[in-house]
N, C-alpha and C. Protein backbone atom coordinates (compact mmCIF):
# COMPACT_ATOMS: atom_id res chain seq x y z
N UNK A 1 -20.19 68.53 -25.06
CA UNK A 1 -18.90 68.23 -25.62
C UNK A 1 -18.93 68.57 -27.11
N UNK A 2 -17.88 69.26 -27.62
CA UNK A 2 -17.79 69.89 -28.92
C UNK A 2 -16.81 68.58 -29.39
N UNK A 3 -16.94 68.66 -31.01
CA UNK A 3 -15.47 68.26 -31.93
C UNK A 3 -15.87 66.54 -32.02
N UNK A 4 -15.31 65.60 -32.27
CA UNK A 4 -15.16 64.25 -32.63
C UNK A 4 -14.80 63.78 -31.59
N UNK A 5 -15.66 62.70 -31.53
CA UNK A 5 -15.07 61.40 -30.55
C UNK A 5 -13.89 60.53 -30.86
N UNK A 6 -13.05 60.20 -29.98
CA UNK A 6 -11.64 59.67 -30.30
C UNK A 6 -11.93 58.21 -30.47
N UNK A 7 -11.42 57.55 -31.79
CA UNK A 7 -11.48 56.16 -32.18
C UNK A 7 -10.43 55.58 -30.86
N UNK A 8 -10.94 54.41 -31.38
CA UNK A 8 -9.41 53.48 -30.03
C UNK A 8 -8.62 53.68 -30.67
N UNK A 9 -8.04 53.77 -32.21
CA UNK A 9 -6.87 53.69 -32.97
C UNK A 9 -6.02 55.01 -32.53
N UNK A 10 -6.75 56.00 -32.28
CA UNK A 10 -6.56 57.15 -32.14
C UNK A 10 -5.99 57.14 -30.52
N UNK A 11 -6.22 56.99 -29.26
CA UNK A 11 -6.53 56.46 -27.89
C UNK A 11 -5.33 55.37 -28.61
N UNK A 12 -4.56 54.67 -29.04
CA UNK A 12 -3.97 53.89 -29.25
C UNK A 12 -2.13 54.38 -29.92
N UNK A 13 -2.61 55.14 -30.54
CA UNK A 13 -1.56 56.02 -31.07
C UNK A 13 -0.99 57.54 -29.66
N UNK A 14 -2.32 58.24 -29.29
CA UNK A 14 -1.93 58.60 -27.55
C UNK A 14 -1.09 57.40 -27.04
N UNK A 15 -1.38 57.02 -26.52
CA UNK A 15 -0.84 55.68 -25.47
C UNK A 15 1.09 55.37 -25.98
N UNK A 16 0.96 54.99 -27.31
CA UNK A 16 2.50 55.55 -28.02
C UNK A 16 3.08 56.16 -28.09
N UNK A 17 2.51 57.33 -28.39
CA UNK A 17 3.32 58.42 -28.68
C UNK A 17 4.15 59.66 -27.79
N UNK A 18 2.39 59.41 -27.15
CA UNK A 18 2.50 60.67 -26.05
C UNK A 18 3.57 60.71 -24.66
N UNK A 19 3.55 59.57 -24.34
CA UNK A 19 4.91 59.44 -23.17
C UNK A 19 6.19 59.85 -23.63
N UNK A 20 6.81 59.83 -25.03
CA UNK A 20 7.88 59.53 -25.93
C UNK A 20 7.89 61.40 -25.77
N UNK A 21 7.10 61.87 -26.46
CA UNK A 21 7.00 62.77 -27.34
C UNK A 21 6.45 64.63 -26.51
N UNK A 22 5.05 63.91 -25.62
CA UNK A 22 4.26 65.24 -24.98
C UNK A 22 3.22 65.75 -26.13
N UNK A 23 3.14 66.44 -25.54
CA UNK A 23 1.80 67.42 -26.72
C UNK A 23 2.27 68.20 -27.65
N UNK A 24 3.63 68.69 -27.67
CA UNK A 24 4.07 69.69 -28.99
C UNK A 24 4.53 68.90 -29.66
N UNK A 25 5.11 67.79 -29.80
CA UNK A 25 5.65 67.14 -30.68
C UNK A 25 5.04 67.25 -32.39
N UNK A 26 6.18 67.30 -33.18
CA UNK A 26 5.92 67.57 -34.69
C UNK A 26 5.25 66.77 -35.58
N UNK A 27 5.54 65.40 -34.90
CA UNK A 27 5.03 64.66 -35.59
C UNK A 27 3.29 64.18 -35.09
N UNK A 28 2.62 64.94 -34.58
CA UNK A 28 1.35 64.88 -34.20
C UNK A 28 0.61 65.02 -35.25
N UNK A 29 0.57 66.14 -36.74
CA UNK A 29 -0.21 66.25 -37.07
C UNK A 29 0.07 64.97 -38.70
N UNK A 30 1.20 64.27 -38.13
CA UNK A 30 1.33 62.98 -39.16
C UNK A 30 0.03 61.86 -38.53
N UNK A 31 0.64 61.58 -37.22
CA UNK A 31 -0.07 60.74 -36.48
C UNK A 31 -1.86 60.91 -36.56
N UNK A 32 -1.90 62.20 -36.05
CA UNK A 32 -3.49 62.29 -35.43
C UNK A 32 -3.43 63.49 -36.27
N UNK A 33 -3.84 63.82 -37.68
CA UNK A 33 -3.83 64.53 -38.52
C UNK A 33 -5.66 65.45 -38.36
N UNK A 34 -6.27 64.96 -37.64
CA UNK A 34 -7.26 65.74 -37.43
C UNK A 34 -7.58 66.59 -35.76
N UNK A 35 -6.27 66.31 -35.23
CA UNK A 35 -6.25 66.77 -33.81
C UNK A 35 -5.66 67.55 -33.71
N UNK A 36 -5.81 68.86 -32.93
CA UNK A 36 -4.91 69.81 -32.50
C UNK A 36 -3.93 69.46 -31.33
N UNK A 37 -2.83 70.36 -30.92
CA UNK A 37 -1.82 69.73 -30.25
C UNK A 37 -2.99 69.98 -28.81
N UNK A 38 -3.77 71.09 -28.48
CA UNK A 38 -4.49 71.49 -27.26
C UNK A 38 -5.65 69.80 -26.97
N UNK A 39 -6.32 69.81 -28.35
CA UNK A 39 -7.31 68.23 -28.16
C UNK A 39 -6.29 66.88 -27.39
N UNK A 40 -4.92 66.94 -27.95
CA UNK A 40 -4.24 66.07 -27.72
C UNK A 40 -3.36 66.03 -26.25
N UNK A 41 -3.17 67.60 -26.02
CA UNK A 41 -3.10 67.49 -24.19
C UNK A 41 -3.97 66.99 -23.36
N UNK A 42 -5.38 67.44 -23.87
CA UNK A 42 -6.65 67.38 -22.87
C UNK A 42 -7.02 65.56 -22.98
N UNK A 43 -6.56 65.22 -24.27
CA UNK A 43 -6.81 63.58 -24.13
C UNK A 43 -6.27 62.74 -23.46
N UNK A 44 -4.72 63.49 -23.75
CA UNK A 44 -3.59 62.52 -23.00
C UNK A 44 -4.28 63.06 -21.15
N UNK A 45 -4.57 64.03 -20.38
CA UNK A 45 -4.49 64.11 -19.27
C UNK A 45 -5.55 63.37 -19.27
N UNK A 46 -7.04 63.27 -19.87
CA UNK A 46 -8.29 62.30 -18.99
C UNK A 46 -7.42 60.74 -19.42
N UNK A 47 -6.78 60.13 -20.06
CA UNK A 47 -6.21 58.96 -19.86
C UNK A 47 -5.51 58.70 -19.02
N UNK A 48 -5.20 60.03 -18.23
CA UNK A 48 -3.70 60.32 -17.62
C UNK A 48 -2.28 59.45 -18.37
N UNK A 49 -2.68 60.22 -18.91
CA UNK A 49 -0.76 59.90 -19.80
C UNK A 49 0.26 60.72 -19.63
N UNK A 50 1.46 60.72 -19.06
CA UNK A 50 2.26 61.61 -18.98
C UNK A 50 3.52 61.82 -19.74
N UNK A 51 4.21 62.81 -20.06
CA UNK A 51 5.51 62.69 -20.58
C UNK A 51 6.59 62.84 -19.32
N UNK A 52 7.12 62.13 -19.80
CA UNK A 52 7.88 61.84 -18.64
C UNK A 52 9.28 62.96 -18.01
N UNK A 53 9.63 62.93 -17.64
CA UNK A 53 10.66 64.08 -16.68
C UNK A 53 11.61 63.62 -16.97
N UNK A 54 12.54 64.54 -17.82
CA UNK A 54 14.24 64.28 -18.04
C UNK A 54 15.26 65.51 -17.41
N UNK A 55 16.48 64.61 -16.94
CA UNK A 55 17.06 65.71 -16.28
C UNK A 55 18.02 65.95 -17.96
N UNK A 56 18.94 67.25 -17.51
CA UNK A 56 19.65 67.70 -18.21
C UNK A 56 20.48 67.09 -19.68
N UNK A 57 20.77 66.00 -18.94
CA UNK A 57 21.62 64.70 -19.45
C UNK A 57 20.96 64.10 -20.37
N UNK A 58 18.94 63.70 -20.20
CA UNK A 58 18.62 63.13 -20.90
C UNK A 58 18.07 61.93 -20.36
N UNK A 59 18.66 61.63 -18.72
CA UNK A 59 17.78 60.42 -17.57
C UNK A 59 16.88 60.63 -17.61
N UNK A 60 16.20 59.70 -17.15
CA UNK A 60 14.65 59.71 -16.82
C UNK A 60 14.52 60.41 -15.69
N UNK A 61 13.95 60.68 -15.14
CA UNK A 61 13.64 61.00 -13.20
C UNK A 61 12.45 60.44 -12.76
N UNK A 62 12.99 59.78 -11.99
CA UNK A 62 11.60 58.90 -11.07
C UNK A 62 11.58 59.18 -9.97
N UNK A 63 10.06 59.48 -10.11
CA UNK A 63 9.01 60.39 -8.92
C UNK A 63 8.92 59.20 -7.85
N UNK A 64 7.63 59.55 -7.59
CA UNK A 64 7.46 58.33 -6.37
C UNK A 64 7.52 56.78 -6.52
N UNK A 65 7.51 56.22 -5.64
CA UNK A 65 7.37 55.06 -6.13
C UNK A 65 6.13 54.51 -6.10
N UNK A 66 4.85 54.95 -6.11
CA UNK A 66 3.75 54.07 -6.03
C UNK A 66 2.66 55.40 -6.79
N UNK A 67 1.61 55.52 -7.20
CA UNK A 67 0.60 56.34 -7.38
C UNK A 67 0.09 56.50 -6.55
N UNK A 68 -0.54 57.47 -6.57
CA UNK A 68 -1.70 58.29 -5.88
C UNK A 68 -2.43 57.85 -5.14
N UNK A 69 -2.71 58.22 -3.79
CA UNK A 69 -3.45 57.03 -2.78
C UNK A 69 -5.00 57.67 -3.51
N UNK A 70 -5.18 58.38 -4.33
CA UNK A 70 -6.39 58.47 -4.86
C UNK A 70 -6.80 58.47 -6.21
N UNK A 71 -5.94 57.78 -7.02
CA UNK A 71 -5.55 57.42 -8.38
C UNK A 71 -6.28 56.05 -7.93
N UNK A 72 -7.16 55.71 -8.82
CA UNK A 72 -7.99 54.23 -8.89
C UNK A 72 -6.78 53.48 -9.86
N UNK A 73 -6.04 54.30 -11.02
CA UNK A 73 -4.94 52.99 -11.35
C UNK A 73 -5.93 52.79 -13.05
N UNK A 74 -4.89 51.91 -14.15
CA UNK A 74 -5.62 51.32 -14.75
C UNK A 74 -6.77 50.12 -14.42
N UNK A 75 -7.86 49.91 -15.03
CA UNK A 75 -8.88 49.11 -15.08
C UNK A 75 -8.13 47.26 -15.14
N UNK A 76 -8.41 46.82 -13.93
CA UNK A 76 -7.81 45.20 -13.85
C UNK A 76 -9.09 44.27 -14.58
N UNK A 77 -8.84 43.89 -15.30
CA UNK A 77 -10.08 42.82 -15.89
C UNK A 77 -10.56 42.00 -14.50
N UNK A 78 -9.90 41.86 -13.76
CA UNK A 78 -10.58 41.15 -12.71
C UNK A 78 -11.72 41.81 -11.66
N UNK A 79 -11.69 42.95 -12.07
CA UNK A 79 -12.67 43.87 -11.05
C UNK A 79 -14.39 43.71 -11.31
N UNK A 80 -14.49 43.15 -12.39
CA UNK A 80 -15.78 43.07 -12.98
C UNK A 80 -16.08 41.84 -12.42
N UNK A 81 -15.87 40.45 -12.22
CA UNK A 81 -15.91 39.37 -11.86
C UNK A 81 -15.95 39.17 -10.55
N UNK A 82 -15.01 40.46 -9.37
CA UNK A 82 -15.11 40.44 -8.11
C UNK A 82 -16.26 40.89 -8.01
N UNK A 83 -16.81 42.17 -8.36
CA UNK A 83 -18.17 42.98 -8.36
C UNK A 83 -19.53 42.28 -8.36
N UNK A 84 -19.45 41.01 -9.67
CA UNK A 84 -20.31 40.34 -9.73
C UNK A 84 -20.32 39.44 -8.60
N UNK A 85 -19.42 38.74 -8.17
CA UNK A 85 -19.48 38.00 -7.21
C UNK A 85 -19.75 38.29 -5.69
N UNK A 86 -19.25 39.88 -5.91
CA UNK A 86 -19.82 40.36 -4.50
C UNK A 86 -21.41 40.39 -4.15
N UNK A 87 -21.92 41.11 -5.28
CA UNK A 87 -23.66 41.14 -5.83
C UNK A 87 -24.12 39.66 -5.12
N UNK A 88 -23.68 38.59 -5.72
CA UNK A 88 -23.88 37.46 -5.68
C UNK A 88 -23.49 36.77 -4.00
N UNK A 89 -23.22 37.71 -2.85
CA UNK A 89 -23.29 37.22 -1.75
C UNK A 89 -21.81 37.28 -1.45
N UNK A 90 -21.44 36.83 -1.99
CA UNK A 90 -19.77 36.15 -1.85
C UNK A 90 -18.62 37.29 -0.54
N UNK A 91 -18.25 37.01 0.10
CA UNK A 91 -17.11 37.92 0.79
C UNK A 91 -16.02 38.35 0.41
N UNK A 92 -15.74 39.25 0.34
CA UNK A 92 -14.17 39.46 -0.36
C UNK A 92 -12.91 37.94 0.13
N UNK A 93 -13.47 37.54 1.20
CA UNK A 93 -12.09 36.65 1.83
C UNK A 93 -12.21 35.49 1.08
N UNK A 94 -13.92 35.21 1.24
CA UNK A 94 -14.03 33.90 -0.25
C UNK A 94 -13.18 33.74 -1.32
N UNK A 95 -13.46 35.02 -2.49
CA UNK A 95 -13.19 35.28 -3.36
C UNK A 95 -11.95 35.37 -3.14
N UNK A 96 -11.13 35.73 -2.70
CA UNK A 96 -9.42 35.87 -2.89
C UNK A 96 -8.74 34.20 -2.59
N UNK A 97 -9.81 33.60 -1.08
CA UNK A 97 -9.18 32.44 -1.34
C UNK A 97 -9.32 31.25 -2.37
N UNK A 98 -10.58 31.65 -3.17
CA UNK A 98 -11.32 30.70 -4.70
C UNK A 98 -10.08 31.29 -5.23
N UNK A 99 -9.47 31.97 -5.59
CA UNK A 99 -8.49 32.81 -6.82
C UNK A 99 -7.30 32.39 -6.38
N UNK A 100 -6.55 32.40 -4.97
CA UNK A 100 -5.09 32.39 -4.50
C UNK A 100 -4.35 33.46 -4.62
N UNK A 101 -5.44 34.60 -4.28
CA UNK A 101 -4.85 35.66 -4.49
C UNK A 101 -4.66 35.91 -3.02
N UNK A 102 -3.96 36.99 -2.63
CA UNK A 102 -3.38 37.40 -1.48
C UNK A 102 -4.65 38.18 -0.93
N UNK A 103 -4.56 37.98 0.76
CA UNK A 103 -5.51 38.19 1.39
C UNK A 103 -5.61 40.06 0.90
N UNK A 104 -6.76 41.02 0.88
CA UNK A 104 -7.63 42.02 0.76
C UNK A 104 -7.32 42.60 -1.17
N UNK A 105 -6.99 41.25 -1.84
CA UNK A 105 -6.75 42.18 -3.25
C UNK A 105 -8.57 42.35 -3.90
N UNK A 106 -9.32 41.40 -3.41
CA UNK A 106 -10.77 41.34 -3.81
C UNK A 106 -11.12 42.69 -3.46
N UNK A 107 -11.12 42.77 -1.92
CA UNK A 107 -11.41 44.39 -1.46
C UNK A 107 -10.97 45.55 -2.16
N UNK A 108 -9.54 45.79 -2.80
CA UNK A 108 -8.67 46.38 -3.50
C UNK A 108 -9.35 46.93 -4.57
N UNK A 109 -9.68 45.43 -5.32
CA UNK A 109 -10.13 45.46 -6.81
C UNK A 109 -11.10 46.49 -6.24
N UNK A 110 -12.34 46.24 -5.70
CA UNK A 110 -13.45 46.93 -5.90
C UNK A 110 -13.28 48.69 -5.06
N UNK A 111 -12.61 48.53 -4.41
CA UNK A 111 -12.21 50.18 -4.22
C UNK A 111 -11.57 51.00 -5.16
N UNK A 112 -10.45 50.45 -6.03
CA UNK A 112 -10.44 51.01 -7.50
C UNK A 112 -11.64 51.47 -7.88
N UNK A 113 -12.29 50.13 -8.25
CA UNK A 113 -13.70 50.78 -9.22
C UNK A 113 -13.98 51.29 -8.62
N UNK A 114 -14.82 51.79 -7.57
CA UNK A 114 -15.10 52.46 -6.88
C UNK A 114 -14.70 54.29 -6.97
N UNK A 115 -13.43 53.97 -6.73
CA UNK A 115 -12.92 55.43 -7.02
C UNK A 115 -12.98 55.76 -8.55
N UNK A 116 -12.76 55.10 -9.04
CA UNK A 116 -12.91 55.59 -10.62
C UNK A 116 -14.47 55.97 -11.18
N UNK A 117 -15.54 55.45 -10.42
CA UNK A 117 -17.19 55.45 -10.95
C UNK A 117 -17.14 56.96 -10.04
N UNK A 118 -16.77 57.48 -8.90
CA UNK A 118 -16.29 58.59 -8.19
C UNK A 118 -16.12 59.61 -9.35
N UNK A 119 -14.95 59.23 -9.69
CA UNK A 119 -13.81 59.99 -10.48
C UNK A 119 -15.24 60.55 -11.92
N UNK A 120 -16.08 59.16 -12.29
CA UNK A 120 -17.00 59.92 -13.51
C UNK A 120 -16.18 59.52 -14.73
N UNK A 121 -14.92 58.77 -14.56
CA UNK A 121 -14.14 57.49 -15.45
C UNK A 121 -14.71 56.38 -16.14
């Protein structure tokens, strides 16, 4: 890997901007004054960040309604705690009924991670 590692501030200002705006936007080299607009496509796609789809008018357009049956999704803080507890013996059915969570979200959680340690995320 060539060039600078991205601060969170930086990864933080993506996350803002980039849905609003996309990768040509003018005001990039205010924002992220040491990034090219190309560094700033390739960042926004491994975060998967998208700009979003406008029709003519200026609407939004909404795609599907759910993600990717192979999109792991953002990171749930709870996935680390199921993981451990799985290690630790525990059944997924345990664990959802200790929590009151709805029956297979334990299973859920850890197939995310799963796909994402896959993915190299």
């Amino acid at each position: 890997m060539n060039g600078t590692n991205w601060t969170p501030s930086e990864d933080n200002a993506l996350r803002t901007y980039y849905p609003r705006h996309g990768p040509s936007w003018d005001g990039w080299p205010e924002v992220l004054p040491n990034r090219s607009n190309e560094s700033i496509r390739c960042r926004a796609t491994r975060m998967r960040l998208t700009k979003p789809q406008r029709t003519a008018d200026g609407q939004l357009v909404r795609g599907r309604k759910g993600p990717s049956r192979h999109y792991a999704g953002p990171v749930d803080p709870r996935e680390h705690d199921v993981v451990t507890l799985m290690h630790a013996g525990w059944p997924p059915s345990r664990i959802d009924a200790n929590n009151g969570w709805e029956d297979g979200t334990a299973r859920k959680l850890v197939t995310r991670r799963w796909l994402r340690e896959k993915e190299g995320k």
